[in-house]
C-alpha atoms as a PDB file:
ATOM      1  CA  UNK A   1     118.073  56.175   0.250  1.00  0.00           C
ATOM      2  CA  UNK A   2     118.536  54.725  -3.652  1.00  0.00           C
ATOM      3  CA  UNK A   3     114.916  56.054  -4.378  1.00  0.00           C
ATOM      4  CA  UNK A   4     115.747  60.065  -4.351  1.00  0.00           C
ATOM      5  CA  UNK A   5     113.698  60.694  -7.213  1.00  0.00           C
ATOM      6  CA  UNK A   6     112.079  63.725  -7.343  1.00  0.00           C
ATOM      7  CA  UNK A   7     110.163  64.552 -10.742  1.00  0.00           C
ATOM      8  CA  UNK A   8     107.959  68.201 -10.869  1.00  0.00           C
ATOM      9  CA  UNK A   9     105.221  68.945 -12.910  1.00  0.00           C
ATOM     10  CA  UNK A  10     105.817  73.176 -13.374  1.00  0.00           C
ATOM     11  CA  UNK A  11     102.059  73.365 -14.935  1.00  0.00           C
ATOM     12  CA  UNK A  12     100.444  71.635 -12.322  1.00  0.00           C
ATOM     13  CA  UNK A  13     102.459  73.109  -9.791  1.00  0.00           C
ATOM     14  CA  UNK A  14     102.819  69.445  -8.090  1.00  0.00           C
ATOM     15  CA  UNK A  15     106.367  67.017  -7.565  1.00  0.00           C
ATOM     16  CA  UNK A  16     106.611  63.545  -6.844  1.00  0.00           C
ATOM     17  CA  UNK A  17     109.283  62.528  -4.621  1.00  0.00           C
ATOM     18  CA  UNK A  18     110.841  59.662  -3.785  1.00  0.00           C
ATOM     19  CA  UNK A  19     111.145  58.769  -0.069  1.00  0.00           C
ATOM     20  CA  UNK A  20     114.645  58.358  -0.159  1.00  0.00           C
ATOM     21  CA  UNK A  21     114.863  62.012  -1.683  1.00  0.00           C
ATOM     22  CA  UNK A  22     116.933  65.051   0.614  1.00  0.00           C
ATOM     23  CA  UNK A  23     115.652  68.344   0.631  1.00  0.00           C
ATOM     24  CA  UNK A  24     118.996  69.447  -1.172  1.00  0.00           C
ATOM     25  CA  UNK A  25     117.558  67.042  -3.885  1.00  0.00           C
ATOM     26  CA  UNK A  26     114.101  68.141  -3.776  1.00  0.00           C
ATOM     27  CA  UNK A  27     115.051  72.245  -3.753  1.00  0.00           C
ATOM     28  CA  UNK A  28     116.907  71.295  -6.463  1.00  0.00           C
ATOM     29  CA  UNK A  29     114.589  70.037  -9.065  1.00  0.00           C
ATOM     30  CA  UNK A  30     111.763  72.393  -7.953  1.00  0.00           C
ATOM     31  CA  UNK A  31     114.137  75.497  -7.650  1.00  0.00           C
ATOM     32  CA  UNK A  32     114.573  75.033 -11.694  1.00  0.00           C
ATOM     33  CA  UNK A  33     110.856  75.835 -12.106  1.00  0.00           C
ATOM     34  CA  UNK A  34     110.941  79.303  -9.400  1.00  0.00           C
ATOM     35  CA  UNK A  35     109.000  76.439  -7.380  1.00  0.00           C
ATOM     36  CA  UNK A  36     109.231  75.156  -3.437  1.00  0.00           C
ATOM     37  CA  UNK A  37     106.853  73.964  -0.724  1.00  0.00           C
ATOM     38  CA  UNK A  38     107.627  74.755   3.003  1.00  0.00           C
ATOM     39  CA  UNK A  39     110.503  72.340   3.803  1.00  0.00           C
ATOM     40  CA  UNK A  40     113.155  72.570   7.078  1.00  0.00           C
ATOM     41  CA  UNK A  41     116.256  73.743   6.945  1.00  0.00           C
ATOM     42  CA  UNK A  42     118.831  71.511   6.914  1.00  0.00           C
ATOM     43  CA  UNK A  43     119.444  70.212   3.183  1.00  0.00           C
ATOM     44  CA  UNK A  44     120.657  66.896   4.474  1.00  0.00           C
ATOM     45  CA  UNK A  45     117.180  66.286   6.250  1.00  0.00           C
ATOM     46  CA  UNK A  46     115.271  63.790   4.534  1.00  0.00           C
ATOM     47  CA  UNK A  47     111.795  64.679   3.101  1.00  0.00           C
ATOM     48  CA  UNK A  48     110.022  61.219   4.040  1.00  0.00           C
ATOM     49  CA  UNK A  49     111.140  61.979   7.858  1.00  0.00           C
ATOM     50  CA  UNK A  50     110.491  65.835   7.598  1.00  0.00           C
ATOM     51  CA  UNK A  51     107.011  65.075   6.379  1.00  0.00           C
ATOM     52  CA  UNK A  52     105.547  62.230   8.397  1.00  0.00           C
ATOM     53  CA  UNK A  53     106.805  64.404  11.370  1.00  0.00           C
ATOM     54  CA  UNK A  54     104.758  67.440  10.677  1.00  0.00           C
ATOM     55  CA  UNK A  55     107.609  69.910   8.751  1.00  0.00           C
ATOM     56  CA  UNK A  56     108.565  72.933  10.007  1.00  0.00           C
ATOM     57  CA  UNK A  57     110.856  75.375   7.464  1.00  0.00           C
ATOM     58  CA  UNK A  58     111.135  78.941   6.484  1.00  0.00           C
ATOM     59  CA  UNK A  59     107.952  79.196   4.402  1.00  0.00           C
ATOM     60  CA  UNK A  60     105.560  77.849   7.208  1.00  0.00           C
ATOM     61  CA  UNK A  61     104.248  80.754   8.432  1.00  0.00           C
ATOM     62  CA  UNK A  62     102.784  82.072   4.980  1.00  0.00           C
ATOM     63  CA  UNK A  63     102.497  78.201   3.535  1.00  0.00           C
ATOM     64  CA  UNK A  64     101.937  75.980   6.756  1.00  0.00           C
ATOM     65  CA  UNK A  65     104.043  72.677   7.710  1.00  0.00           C
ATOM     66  CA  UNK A  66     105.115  70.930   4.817  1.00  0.00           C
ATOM     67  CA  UNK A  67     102.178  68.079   5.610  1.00  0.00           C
ATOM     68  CA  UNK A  68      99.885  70.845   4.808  1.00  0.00           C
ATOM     69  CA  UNK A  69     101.439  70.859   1.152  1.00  0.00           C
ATOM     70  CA  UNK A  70     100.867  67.310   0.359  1.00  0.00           C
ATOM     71  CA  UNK A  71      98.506  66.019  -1.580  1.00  0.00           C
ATOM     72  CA  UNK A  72      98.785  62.349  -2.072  1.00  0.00           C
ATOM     73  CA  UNK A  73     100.778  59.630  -1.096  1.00  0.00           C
ATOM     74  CA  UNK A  74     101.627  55.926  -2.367  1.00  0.00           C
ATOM     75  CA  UNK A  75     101.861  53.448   0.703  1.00  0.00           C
ATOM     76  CA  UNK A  76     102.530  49.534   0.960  1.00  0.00           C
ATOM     77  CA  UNK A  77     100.241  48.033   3.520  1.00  0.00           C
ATOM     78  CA  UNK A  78     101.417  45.320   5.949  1.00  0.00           C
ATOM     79  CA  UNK A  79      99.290  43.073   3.941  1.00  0.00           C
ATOM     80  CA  UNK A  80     101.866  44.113   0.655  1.00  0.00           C
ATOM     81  CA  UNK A  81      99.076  45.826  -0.999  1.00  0.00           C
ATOM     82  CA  UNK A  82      99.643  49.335  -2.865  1.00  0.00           C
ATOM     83  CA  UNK A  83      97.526  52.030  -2.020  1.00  0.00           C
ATOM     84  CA  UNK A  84      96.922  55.543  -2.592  1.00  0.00           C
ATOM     85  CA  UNK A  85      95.609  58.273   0.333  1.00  0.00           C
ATOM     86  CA  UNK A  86      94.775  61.961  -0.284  1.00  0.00           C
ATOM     87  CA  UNK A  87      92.249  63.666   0.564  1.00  0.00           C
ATOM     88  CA  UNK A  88      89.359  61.654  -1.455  1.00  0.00           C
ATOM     89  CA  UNK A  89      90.813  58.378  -1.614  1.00  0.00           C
ATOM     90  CA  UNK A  90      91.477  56.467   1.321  1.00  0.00           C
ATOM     91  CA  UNK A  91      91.343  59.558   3.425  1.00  0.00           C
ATOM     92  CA  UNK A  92      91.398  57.851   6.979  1.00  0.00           C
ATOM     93  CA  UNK A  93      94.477  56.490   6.168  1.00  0.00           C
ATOM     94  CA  UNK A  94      95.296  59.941   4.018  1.00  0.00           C
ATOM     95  CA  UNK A  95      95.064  61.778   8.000  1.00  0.00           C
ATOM     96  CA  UNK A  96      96.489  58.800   9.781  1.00  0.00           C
ATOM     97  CA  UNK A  97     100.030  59.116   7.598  1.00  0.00           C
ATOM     98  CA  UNK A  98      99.984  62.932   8.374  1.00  0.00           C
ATOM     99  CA  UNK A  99     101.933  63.741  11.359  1.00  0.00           C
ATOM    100  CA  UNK A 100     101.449  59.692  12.589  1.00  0.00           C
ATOM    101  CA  UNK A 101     105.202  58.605  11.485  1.00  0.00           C
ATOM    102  CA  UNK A 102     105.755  55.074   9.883  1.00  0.00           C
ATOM    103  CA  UNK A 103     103.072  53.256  11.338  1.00  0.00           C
ATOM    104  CA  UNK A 104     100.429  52.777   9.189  1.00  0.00           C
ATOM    105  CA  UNK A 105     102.401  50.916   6.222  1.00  0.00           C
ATOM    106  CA  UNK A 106     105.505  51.982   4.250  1.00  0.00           C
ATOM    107  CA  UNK A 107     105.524  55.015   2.107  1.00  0.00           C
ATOM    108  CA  UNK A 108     106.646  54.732  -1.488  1.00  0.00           C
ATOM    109  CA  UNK A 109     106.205  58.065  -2.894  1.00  0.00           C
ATOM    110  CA  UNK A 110     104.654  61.592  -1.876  1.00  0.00           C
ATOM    111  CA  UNK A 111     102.808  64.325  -3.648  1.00  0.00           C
ATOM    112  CA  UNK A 112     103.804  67.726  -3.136  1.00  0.00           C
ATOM    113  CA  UNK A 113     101.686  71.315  -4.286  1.00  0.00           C
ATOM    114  CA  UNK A 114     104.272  73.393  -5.018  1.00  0.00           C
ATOM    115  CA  UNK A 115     104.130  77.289  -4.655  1.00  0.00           C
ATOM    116  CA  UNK A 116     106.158  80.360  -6.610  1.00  0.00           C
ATOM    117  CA  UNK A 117     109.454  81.275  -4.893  1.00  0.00           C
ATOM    118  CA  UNK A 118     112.423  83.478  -5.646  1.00  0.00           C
ATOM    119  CA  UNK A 119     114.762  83.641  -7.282  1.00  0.00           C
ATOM    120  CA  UNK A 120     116.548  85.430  -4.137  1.00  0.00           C
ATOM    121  CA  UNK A 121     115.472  85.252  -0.748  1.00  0.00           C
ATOM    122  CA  UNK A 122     116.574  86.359   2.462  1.00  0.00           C
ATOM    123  CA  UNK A 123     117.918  84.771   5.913  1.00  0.00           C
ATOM    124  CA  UNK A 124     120.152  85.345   8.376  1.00  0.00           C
ATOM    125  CA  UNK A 125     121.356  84.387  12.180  1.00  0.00           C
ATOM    126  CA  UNK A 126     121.106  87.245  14.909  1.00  0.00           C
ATOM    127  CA  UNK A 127     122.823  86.064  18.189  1.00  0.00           C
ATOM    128  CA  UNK A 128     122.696  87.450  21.818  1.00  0.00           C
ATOM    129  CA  UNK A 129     123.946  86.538  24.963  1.00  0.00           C
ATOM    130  CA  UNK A 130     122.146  84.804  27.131  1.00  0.00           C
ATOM    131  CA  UNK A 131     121.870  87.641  29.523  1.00  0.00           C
ATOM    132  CA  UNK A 132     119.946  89.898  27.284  1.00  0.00           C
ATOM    133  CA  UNK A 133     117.116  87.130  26.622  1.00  0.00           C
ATOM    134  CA  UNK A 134     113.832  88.477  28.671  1.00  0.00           C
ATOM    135  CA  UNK A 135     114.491  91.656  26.189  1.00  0.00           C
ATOM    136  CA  UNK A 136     115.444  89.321  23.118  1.00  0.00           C
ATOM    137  CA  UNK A 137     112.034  87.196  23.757  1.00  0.00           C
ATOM    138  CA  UNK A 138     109.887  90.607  24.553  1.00  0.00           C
ATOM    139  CA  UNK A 139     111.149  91.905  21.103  1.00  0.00           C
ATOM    140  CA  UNK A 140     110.763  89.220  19.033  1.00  0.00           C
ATOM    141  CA  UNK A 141     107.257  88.640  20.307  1.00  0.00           C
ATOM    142  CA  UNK A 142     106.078  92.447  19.307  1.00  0.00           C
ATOM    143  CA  UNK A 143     108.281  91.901  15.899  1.00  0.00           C
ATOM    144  CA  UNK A 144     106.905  88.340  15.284  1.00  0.00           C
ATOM    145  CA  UNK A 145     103.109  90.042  15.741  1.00  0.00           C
ATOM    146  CA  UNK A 146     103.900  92.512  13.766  1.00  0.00           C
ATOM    147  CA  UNK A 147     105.531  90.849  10.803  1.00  0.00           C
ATOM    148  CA  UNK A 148     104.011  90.135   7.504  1.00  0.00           C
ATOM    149  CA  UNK A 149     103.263  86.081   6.526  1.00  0.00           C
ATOM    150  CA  UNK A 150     106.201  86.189   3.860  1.00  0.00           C
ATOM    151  CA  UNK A 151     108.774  86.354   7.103  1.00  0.00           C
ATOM    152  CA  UNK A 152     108.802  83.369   9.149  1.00  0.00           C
ATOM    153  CA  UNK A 153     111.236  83.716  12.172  1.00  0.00           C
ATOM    154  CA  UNK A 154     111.595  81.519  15.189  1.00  0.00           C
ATOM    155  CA  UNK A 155     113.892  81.642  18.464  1.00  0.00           C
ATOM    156  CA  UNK A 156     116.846  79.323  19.964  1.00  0.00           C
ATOM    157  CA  UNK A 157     117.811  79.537  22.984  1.00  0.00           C
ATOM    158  CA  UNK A 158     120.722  77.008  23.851  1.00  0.00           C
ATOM    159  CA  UNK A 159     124.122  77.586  24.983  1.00  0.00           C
ATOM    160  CA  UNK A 160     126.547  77.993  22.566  1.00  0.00           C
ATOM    161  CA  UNK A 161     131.124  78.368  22.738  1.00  0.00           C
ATOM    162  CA  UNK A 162     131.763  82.128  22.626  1.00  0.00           C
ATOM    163  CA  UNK A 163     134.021  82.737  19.738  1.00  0.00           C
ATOM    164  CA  UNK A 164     134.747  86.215  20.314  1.00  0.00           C
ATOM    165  CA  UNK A 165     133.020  89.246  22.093  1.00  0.00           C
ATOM    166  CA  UNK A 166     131.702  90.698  19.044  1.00  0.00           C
ATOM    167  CA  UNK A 167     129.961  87.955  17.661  1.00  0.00           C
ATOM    168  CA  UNK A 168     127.776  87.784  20.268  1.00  0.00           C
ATOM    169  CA  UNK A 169     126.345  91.088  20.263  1.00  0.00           C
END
């Protein structure tokens, strides 16, 4: 967690990030530059986890997962030796890291491409009760096919305390 580092290049349009870094600490640095890369949701999620897991967010379905927005990586070996993998150099090990978790070696640092966004963007929660969800699922399937790549929505369905009638309708 003591190596949160996250330093961006705006010309390049690349960060490096430590693998201790948050994505609270990583929107920071890039939001200064109008820059982001599809991250989750949750600003206490860390990016090393997020990443080696795949990395679903709110920019996926224009930008992909964020594994599909890194470029490099820095990894310790269990023999102690420092490597790089991307896509040209060491690239077995480059796919292996990619959705494989923590078990091909320990890694130091990642390489993000980073993409325009903002400076105001949109969200918001829509709940219904659980009764209404064969027409909830129905709609958001013909609004989901029907949506442009800059919206990225996804259901939930889990049971949740009712706080009041109207907030759940």
């Amino acid at each position: 967690s003591a190596i949160k580092s996250v330093r961006v290049d705006p010309a390049a349009k690349l960060a490096r990030v430590g693998p201790g870094a948050l994505l609270s600490d990583f929107d920071r640095e890039t939001q200064a530059f109008g820059l982001s890369t599809p991250t989750g949701i949750n600003s206490t999620t860390g990016m090393a986890g997020l990443t080696l897991g795949g990395g679903f967010g709110w920019q996926s379905r224009k930008r992909g997962l964020t594994i599909d927005n890194l470029n490099a990586v820095d990894v310790v070996l269990a023999s102690g030796e420092l490597v790089q993998a991307s896509a040209t150099k060491n690239p077995d090990l480059f796919w292996a890291v990619r959705g494989g978790g923590g078990n091909f070696g320990v890694v130091t640092s990642f390489e993000y491409r980073l993409h325009p966004l903002g400076p105001e963007v949109l969200a918001g929660l829509i709940v219904y009760p659980l009764a209404q969800a064969k027409q909830v699922f129905e709609g958001y399937r013909n609004f989901t096919a029907a949506a442009s790549d800059e919206m990225t929505a996804w259901m939930v369905l889990r049971k949740a305390p009712q706080i009041g009638r109207a907030s759940c309708r």
